[in-house]
Protein backbone atom coordinates (compact mmCIF):
# COMPACT_ATOMS: atom_id res chain seq x y z
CA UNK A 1 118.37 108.82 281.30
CA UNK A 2 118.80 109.91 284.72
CA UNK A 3 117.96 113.90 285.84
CA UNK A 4 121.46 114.43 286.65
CA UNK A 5 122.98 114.06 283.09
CA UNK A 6 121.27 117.65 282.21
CA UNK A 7 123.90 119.12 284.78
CA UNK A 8 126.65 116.29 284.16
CA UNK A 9 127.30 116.61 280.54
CA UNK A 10 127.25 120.23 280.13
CA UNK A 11 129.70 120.67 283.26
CA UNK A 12 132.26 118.26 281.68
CA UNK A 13 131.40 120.36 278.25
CA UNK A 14 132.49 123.64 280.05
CA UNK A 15 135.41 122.12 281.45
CA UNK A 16 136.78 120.91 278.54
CA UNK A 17 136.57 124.31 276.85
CA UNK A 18 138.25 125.69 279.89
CA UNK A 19 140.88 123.45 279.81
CA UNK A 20 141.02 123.39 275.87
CA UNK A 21 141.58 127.91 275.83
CA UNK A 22 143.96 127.14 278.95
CA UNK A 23 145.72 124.43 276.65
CA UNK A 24 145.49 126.41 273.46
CA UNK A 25 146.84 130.07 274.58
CA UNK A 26 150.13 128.86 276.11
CA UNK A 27 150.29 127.41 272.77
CA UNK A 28 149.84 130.50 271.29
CA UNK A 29 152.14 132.45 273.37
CA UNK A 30 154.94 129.60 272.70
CA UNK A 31 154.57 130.06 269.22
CA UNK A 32 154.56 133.61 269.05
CA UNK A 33 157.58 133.30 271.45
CA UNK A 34 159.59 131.03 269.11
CA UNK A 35 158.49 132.96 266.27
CA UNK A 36 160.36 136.29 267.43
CA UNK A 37 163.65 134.11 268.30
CA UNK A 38 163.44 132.97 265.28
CA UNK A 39 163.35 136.59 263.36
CA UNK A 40 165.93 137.61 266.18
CA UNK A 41 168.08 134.76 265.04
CA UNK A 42 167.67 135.74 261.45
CA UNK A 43 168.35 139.83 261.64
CA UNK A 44 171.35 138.65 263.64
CA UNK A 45 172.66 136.04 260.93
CA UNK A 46 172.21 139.30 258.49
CA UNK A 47 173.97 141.80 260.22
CA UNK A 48 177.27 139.42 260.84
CA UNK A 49 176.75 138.29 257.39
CA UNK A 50 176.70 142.19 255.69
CA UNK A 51 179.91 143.23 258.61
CA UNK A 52 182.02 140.10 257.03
């Protein structure tokens, strides 16, 4: 195994976790997004429902 696999394989290691918290917090932030339209959606449905 050549020298340069000691720097290689940990480099593509690191990127992939950058890439994979990069990846996973606009996941997050898309989900908590959606989740908040979603209770918006609901507490609207309620009040129309209650004036009616």
């Amino acid at each position: 195994m050549p020298a340069g696999h000691f720097v290689y394989v940990p480099a593509i290691l690191l990127f992939g976790l950058v890439v994979g918290w990069i990846l996973g917090s606009r996941a997050a932030a898309d989900a908590y997004a959606s989740e908040l339209r979603r209770r918006e959606e609901r507490a609207a449905r309620k009040k129309t429902a209650e004036q009616a």
